[in-house]
C-alpha atoms as a PDB file:
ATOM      1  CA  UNK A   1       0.000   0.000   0.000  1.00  0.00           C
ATOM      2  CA  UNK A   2       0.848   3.719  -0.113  1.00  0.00           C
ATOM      3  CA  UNK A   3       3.279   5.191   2.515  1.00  0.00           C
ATOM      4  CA  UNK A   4      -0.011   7.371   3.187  1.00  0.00           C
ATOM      5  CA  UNK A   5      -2.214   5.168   2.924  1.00  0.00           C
ATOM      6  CA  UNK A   6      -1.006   1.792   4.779  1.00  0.00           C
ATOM      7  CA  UNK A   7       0.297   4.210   7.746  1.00  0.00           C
ATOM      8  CA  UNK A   8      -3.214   5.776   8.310  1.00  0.00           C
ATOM      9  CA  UNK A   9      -4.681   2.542   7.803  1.00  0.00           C
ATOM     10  CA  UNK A  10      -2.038   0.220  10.121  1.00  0.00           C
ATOM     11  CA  UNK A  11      -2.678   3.716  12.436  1.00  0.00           C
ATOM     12  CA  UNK A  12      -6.162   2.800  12.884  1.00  0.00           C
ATOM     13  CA  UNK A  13      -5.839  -0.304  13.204  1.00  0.00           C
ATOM     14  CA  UNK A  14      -3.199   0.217  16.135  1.00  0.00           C
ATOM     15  CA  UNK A  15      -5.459   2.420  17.984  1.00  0.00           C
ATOM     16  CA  UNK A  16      -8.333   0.157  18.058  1.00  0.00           C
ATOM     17  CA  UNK A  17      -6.029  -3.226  18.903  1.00  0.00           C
ATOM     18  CA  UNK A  18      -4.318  -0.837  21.701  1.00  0.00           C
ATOM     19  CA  UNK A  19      -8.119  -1.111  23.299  1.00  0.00           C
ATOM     20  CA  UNK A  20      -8.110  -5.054  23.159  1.00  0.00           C
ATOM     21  CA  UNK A  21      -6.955  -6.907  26.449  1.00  0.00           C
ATOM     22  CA  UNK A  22      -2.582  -7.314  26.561  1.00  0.00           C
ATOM     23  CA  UNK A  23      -2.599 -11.024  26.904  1.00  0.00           C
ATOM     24  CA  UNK A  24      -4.901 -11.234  24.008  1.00  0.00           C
ATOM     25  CA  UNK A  25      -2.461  -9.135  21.771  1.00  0.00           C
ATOM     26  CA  UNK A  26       0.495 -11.170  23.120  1.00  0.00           C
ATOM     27  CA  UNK A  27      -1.432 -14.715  22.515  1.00  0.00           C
ATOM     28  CA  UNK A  28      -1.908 -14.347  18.759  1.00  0.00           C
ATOM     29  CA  UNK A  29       1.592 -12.019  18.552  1.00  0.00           C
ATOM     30  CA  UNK A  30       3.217 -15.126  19.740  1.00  0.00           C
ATOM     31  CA  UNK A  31       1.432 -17.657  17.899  1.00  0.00           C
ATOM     32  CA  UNK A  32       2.724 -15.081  14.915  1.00  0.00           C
ATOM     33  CA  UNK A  33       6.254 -15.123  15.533  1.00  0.00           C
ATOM     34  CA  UNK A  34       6.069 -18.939  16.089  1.00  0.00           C
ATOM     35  CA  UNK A  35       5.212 -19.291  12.225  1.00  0.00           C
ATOM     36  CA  UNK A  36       8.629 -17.283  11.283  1.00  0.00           C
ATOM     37  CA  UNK A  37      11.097 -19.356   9.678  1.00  0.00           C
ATOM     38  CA  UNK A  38      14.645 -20.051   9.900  1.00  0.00           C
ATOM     39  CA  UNK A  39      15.014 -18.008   6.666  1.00  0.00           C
ATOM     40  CA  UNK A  40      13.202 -15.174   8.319  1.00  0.00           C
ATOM     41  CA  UNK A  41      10.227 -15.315   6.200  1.00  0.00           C
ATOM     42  CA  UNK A  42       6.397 -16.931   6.940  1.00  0.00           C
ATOM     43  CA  UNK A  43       4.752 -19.180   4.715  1.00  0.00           C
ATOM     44  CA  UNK A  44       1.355 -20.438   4.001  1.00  0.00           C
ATOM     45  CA  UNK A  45      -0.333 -24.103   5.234  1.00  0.00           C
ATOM     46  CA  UNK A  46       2.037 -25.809   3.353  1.00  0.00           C
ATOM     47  CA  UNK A  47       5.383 -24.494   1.347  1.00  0.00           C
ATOM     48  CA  UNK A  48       8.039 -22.294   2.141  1.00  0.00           C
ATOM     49  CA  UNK A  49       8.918 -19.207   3.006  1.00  0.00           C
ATOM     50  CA  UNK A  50       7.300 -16.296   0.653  1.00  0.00           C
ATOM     51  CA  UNK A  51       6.854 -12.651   0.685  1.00  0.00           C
ATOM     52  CA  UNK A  52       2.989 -13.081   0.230  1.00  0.00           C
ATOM     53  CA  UNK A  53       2.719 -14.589   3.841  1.00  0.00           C
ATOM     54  CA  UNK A  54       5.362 -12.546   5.042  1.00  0.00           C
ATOM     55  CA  UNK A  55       3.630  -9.592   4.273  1.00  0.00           C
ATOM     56  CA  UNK A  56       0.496 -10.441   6.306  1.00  0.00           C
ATOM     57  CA  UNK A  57       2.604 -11.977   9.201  1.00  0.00           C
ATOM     58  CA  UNK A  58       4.338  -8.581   9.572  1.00  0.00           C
ATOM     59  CA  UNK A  59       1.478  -6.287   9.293  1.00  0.00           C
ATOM     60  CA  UNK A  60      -0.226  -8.097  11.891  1.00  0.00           C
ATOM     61  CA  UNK A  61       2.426  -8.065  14.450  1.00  0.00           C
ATOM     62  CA  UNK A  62       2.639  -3.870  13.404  1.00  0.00           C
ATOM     63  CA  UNK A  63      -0.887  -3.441  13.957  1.00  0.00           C
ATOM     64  CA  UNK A  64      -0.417  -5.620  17.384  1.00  0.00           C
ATOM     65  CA  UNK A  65       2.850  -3.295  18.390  1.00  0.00           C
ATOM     66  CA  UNK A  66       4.801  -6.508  18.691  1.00  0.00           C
ATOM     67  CA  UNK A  67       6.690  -6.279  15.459  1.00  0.00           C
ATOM     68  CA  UNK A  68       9.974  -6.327  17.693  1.00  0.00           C
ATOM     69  CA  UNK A  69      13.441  -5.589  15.959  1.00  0.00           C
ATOM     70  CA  UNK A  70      14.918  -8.817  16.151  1.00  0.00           C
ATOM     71  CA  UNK A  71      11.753 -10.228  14.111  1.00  0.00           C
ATOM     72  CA  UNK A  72      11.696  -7.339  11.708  1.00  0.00           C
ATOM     73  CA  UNK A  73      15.336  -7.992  10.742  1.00  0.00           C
ATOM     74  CA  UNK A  74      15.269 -11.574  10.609  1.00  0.00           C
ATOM     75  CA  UNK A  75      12.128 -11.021   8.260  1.00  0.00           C
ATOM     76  CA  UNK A  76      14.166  -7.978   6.115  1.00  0.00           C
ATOM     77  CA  UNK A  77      16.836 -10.575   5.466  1.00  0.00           C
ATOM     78  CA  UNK A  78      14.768 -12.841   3.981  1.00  0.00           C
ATOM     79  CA  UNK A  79      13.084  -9.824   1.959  1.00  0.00           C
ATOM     80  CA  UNK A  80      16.241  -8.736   0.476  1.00  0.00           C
ATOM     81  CA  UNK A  81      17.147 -12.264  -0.667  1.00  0.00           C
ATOM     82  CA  UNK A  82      14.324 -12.227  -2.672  1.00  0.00           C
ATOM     83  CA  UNK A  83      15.299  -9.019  -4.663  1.00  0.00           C
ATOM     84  CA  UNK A  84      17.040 -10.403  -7.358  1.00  0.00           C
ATOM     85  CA  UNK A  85      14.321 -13.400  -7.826  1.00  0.00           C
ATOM     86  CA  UNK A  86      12.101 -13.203 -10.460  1.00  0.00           C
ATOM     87  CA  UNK A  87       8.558 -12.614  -8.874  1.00  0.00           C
ATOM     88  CA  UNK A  88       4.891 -13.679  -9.650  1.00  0.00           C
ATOM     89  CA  UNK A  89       2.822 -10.030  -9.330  1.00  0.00           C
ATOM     90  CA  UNK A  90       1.475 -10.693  -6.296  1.00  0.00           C
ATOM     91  CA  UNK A  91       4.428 -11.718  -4.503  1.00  0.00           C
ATOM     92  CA  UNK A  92       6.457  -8.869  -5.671  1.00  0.00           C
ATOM     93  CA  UNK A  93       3.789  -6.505  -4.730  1.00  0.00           C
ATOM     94  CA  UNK A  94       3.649  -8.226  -1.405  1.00  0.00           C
ATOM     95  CA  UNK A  95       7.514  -8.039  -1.252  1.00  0.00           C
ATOM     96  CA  UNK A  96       7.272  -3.933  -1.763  1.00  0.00           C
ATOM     97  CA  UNK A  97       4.791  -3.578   0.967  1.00  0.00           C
ATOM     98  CA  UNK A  98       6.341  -5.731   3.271  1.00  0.00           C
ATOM     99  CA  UNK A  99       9.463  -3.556   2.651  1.00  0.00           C
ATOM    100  CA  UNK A 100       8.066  -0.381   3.776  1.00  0.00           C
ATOM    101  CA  UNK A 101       6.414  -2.369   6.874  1.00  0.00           C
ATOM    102  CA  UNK A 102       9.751  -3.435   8.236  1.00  0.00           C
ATOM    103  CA  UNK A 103      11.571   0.134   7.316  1.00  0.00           C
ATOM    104  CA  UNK A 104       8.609   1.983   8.811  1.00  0.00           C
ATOM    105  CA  UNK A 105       7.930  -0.057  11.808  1.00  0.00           C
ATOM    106  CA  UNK A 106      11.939  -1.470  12.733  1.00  0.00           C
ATOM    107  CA  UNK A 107      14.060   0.823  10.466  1.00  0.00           C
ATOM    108  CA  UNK A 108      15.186  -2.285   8.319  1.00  0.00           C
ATOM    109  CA  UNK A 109      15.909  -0.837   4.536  1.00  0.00           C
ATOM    110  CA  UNK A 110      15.388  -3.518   2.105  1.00  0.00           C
ATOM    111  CA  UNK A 111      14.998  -1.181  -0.810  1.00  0.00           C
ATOM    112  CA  UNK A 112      17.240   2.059  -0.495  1.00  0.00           C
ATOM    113  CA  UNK A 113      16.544   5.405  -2.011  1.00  0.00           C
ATOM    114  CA  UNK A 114      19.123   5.005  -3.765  1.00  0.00           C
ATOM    115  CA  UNK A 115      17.998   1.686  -6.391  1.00  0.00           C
ATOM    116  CA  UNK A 116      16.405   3.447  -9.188  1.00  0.00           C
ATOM    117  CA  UNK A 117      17.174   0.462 -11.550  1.00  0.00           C
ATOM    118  CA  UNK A 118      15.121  -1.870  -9.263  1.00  0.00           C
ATOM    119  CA  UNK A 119      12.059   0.672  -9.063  1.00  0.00           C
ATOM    120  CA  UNK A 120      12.310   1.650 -12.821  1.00  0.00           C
ATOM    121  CA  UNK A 121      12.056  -2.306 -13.324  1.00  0.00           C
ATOM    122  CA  UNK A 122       8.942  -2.645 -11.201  1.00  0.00           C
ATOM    123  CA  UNK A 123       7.593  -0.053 -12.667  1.00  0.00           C
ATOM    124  CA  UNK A 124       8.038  -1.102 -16.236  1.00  0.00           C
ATOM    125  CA  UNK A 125       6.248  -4.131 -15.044  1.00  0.00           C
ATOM    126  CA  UNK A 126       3.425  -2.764 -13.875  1.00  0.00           C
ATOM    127  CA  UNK A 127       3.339  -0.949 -17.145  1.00  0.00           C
ATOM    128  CA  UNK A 128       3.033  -4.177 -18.897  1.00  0.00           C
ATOM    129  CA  UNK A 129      -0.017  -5.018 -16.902  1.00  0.00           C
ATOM    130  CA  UNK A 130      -2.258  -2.010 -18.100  1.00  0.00           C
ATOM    131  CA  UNK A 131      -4.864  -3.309 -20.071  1.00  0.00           C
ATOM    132  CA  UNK A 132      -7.157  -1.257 -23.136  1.00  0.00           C
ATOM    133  CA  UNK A 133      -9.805  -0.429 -20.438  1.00  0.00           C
ATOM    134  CA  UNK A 134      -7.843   1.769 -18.343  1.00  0.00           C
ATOM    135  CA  UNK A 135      -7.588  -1.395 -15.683  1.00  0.00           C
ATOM    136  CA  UNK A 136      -4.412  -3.271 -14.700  1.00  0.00           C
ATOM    137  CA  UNK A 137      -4.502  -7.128 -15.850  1.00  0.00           C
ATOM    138  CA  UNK A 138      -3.191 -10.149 -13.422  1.00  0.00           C
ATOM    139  CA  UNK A 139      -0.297 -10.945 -16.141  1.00  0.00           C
ATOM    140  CA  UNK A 140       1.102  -9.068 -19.287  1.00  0.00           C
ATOM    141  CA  UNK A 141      -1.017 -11.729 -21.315  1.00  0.00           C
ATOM    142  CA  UNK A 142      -4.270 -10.579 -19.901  1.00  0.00           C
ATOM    143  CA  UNK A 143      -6.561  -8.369 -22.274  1.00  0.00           C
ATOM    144  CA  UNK A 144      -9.119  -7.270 -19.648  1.00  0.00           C
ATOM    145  CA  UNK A 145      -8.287  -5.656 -15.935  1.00  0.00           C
ATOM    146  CA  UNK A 146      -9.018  -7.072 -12.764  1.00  0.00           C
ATOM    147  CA  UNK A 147     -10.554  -4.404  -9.980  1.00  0.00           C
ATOM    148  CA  UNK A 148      -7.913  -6.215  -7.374  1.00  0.00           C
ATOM    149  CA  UNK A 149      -5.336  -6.154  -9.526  1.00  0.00           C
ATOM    150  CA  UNK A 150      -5.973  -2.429 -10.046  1.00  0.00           C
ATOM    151  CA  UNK A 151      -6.267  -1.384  -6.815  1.00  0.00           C
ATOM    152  CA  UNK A 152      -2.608  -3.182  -6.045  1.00  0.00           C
ATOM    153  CA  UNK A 153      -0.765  -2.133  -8.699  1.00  0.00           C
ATOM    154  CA  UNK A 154      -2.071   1.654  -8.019  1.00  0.00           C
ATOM    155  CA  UNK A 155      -0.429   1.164  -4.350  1.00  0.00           C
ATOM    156  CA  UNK A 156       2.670  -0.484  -6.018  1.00  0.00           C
ATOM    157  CA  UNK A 157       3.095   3.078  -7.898  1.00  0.00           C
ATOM    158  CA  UNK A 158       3.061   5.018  -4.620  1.00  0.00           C
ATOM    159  CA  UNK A 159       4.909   2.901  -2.695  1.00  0.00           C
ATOM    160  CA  UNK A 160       7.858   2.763  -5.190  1.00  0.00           C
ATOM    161  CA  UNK A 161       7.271   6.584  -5.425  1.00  0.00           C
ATOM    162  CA  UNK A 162       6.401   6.487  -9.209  1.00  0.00           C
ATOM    163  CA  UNK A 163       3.627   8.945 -10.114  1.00  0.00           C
ATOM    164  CA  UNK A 164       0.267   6.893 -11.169  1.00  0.00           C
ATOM    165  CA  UNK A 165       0.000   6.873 -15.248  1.00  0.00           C
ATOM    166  CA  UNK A 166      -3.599   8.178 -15.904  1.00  0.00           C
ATOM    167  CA  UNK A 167      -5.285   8.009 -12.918  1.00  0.00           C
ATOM    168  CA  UNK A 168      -8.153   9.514 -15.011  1.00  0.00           C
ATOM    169  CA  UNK A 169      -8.235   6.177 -17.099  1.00  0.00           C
ATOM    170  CA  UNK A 170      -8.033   4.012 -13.833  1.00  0.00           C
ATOM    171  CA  UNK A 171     -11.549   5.856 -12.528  1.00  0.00           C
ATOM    172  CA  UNK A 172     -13.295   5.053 -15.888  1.00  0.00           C
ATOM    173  CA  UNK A 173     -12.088   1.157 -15.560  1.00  0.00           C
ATOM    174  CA  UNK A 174     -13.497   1.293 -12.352  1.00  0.00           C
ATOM    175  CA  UNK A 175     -17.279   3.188 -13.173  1.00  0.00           C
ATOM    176  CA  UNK A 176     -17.245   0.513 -16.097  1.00  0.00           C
ATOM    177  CA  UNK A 177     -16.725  -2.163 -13.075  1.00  0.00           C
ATOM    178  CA  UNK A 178     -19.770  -1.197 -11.040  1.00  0.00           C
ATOM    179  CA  UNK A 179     -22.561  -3.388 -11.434  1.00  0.00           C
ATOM    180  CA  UNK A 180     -26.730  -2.087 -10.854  1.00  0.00           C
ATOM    181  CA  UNK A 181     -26.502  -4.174  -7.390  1.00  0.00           C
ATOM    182  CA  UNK A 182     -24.672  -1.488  -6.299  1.00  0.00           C
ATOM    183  CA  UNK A 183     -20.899  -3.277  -5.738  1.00  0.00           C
ATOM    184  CA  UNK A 184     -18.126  -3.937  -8.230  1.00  0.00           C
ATOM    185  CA  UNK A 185     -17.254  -6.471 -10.517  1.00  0.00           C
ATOM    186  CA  UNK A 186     -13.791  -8.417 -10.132  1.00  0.00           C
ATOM    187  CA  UNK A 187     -13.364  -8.929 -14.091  1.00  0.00           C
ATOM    188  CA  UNK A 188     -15.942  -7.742 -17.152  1.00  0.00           C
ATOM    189  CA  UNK A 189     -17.619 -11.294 -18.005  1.00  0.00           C
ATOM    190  CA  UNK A 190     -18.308 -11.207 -13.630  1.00  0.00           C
ATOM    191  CA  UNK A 191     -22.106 -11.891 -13.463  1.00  0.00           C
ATOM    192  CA  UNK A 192     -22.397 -10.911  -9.912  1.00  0.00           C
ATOM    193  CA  UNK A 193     -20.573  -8.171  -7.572  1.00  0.00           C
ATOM    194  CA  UNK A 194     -18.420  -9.064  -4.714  1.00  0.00           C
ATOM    195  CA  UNK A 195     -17.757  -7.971  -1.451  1.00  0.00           C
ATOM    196  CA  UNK A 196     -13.575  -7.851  -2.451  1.00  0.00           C
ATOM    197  CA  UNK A 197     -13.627  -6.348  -5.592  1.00  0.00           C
ATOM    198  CA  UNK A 198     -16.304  -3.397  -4.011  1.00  0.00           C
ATOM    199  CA  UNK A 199     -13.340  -2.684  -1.288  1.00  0.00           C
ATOM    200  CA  UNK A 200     -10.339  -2.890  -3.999  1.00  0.00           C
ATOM    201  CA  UNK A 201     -12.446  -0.544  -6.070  1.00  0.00           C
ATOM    202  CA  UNK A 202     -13.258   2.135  -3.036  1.00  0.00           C
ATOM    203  CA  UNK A 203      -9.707   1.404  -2.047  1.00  0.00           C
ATOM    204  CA  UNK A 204      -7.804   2.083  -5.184  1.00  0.00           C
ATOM    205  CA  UNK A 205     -10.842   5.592  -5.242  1.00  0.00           C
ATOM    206  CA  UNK A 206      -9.511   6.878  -1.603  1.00  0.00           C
ATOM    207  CA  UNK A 207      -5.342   5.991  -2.578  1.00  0.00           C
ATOM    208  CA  UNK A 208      -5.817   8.418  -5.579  1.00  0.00           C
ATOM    209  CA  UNK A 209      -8.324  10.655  -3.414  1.00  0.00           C
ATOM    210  CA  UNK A 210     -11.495  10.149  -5.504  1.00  0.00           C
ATOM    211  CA  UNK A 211     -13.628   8.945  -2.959  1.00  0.00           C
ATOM    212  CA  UNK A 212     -16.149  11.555  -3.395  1.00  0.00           C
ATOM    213  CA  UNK A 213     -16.711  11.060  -7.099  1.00  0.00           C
ATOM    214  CA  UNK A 214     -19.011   8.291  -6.515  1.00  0.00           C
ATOM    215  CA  UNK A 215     -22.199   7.493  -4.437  1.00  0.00           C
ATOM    216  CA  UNK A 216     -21.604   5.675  -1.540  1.00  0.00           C
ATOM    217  CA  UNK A 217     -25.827   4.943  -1.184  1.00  0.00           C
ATOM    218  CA  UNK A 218     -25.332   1.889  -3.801  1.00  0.00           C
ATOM    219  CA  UNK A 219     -22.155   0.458  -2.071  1.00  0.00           C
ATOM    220  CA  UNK A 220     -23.239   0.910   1.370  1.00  0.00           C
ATOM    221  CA  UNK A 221     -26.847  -1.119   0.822  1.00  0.00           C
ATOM    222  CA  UNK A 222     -24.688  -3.532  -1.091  1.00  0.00           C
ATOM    223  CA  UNK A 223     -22.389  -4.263   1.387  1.00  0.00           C
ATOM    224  CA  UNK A 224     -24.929  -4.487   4.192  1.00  0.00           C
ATOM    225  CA  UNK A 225     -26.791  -6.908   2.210  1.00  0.00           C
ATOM    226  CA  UNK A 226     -23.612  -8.951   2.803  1.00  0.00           C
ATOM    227  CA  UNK A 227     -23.772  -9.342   6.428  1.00  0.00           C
ATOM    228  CA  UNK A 228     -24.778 -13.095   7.288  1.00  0.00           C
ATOM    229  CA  UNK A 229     -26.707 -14.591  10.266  1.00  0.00           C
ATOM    230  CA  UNK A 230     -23.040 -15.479  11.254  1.00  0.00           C
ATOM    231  CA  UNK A 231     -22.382 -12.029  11.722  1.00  0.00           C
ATOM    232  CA  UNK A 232     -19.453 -11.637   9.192  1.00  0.00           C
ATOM    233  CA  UNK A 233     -19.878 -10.782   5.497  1.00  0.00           C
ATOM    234  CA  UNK A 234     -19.987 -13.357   2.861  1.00  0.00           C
ATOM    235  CA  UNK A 235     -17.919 -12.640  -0.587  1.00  0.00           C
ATOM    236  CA  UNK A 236     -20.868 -12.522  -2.828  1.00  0.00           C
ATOM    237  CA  UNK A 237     -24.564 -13.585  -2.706  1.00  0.00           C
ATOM    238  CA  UNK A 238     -24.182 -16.929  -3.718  1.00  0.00           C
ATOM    239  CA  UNK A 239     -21.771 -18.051  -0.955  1.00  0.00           C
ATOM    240  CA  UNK A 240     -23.953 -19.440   2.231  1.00  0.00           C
ATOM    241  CA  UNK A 241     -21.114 -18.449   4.805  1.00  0.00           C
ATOM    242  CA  UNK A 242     -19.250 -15.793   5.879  1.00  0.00           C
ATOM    243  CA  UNK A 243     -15.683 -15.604   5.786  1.00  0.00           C
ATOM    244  CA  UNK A 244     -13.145 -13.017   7.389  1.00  0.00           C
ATOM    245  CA  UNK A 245     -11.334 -11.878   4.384  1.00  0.00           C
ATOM    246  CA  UNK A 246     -14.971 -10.206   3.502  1.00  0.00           C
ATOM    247  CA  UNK A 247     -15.534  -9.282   6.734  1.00  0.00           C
ATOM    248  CA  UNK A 248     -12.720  -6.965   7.144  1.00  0.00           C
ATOM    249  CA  UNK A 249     -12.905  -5.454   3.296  1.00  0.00           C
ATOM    250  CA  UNK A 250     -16.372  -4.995   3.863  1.00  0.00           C
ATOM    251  CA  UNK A 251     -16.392  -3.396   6.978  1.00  0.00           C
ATOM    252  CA  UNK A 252     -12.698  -1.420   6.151  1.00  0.00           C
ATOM    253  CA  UNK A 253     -14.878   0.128   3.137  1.00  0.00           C
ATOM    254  CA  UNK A 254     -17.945   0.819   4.923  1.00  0.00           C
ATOM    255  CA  UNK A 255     -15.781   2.767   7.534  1.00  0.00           C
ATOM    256  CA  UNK A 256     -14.011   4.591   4.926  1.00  0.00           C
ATOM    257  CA  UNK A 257     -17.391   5.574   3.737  1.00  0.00           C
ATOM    258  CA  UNK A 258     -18.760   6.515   7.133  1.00  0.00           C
ATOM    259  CA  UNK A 259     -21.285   4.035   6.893  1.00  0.00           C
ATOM    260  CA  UNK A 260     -20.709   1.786   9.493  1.00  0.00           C
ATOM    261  CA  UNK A 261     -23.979   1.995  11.205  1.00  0.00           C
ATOM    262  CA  UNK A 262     -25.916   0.511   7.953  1.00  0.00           C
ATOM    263  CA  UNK A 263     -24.139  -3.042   9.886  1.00  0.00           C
ATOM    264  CA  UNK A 264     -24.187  -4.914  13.117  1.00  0.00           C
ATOM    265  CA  UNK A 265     -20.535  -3.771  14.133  1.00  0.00           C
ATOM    266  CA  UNK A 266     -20.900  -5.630  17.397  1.00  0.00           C
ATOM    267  CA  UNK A 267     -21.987  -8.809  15.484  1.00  0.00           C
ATOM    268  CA  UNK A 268     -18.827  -8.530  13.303  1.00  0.00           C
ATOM    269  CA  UNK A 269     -16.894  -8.569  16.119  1.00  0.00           C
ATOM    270  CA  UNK A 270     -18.757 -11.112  17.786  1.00  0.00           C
ATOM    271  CA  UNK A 271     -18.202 -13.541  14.800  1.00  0.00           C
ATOM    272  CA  UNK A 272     -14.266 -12.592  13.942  1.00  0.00           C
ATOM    273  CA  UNK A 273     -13.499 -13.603  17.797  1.00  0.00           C
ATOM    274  CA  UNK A 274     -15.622 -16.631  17.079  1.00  0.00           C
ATOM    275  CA  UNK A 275     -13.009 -17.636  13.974  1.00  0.00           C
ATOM    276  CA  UNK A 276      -9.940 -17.366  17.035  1.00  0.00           C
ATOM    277  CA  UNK A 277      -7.660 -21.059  17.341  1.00  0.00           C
ATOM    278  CA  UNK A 278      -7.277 -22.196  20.962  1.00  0.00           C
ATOM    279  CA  UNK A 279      -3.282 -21.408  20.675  1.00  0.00           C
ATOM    280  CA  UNK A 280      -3.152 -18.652  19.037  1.00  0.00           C
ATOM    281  CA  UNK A 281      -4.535 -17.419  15.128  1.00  0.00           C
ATOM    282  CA  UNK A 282      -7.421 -17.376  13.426  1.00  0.00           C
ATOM    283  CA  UNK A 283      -9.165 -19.435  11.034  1.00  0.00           C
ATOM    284  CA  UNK A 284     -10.787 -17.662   7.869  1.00  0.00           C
ATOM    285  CA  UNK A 285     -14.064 -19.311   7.937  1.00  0.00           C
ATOM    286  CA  UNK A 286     -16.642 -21.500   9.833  1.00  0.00           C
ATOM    287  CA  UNK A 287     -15.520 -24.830   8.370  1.00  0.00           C
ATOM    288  CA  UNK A 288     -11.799 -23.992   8.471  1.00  0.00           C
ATOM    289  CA  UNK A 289      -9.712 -26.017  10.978  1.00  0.00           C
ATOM    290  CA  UNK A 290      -6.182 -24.766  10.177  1.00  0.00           C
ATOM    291  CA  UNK A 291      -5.062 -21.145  11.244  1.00  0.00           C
ATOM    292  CA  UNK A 292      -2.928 -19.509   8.945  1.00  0.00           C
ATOM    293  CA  UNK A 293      -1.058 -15.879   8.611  1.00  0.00           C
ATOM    294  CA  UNK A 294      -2.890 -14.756   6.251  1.00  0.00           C
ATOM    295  CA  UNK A 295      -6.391 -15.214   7.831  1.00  0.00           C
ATOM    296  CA  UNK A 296      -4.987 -14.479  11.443  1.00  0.00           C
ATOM    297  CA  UNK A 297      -4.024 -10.664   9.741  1.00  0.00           C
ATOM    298  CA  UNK A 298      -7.752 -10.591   8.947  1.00  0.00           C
ATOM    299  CA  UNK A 299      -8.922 -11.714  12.115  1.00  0.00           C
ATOM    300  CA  UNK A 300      -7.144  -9.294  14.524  1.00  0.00           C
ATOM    301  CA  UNK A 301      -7.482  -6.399  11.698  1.00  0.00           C
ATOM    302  CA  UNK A 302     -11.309  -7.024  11.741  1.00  0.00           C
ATOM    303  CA  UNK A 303     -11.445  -7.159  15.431  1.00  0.00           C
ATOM    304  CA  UNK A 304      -9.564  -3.846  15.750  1.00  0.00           C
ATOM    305  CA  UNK A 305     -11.057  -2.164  13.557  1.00  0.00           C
ATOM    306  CA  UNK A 306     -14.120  -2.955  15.277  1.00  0.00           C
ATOM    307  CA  UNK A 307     -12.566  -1.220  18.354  1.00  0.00           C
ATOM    308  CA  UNK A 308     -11.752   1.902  16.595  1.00  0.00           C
ATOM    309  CA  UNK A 309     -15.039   2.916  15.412  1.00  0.00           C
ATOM    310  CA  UNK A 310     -16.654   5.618  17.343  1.00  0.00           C
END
């Protein structure tokens, strides 16, 4: 994400996990730092080490204050050896923002000032993803953009400090993605809005500060359509559970749209402590029976956020 925009957001998120009982923070920050490697880095359920993981391991430890220095180094070691690797997208956007999490939270540098030629290559990269509709694609093959894809690649640009090419195109892309339900489409041939394409479209709208270009009526009812007897949200209207990856887009984008109230926030809550593991982590939905990084950033993120509303 954007220096700007992952600091206000990781900000918030702070404040509200600041409110949450200390051996509750230091349960799942433990269970967290358990999952490092010997290489420094996190991984999935199964696999090795990759930024991806490590990306969500680290931001949840920030948002947690527990991202000590001796776990932010061993994790920007492991970051810099994968510099000179040749990346799939979303692990070399992953490796950029967990490279200004470390720098910002532990004063690790992983990518100095200094490396234009690394910055000018990412960049050309991203380049290679734009797509005819104004949209960024998920590979340089791909003829149509993706509304996640977008909304990464537009955070790549900041983060790398690389002014966004025609921001102007980007905000047509994404009025061509909404659909009359009032959320967004993930791809063009989508027959149905989703809960995570609706929060990388209002997210990639407030990182290039267009928020108030758009309606927020249409997404708001959307979204709260979402909410489940569960409590959390469920992706789209044809999944029967909730899930927490939806839950915290959905309820990140409602807050951004001061809209909070059209949901049960206490509900929310109620179901993301629901998806905790006995030792520590969370599970990312009802059925699940393995915790996992990934999720276990959702979890607490939900949760605190939940604590920050007013």
């Amino acid at each position: 994400m954007s220096a700007a925009y992952l600091q206000e957001l990781t900000l918030r998120l702070a404040l509200g996990a600041a409110a949450l009982e200390a051996d509750w923070r230091d349960r799942h920050a433990g269970w967290l730092r358990a999952q490092q490697a010997s290489d420094g880095g996190f991984g999935g359920r199964e696999g090795e080490s990759d930024p991806y993981y490590t990306a969500f391991a680290l931001r949840a430890l920030w948002v947690l204050g527990q991202l000590d220095d001796q776990t932010g180094a061993a994790a920007a070691d492991f970051l810099r050896t994968r510099l000179s690797e040749r990346e799939s997208i979303i692990d070399l956007i992953s490796l950029i923002f967990a490279s200004a999490i470390v720098e910002m939270a532990v004063g690790e540098v992983v990518l100095p000032d200094d490396d234009t030629t690394w910055r000018s290559n990412v960049a050309s990269l991203l380049a290679s993803l734009r797509t005819e509709d104004g949209g960024f694609a998920k590979t340089p093959e791909g003829r149509a953009g993706s509304t996640y894809q977008t909304f990464l690649s537009v955070l790549a640009y900041e983060l790398i400090d690389v002014p966004i090419p025609e921001p102007d195109r980007i905000e047509a892309f994404l009025e061509s993605q909404r659909h009359p339900e009032g959320g967004y489409l993930e791809i063009r041939a989508a027959k149905r809005a989703g809960v995570n394409p609706t929060a990388a479209a209002i997210g990639t709208l407030k990182a290039l500060g267009r928020l108030d270009r758009i309606d927020p009526a249409p997404v708001r009812d959307f979204l709260a359509d979402m909410q489940s007897d569960e409590g959390g949200l469920t992706a789209n209207t044809r999944i029967p559970f909730a899930d927490l990856l939806s839950t915290f887009t959905g309820l990140l984008t409602l807050a951004d749209l001061e809209a909070t109230s059209a949901i049960n926030v206490e509900a929310i809550e109620r179901y993301a402590l629901s998806m905790q593991a006995p030792r520590g982590g969370f599970f990312g939905f009802s059925l699940d029976q393995i915790a996992d990084v990934e999720y276990s950033f959702y979890g607490i993120a939900a949760i605190s956020l939940c604590r920050s509303l007013p």
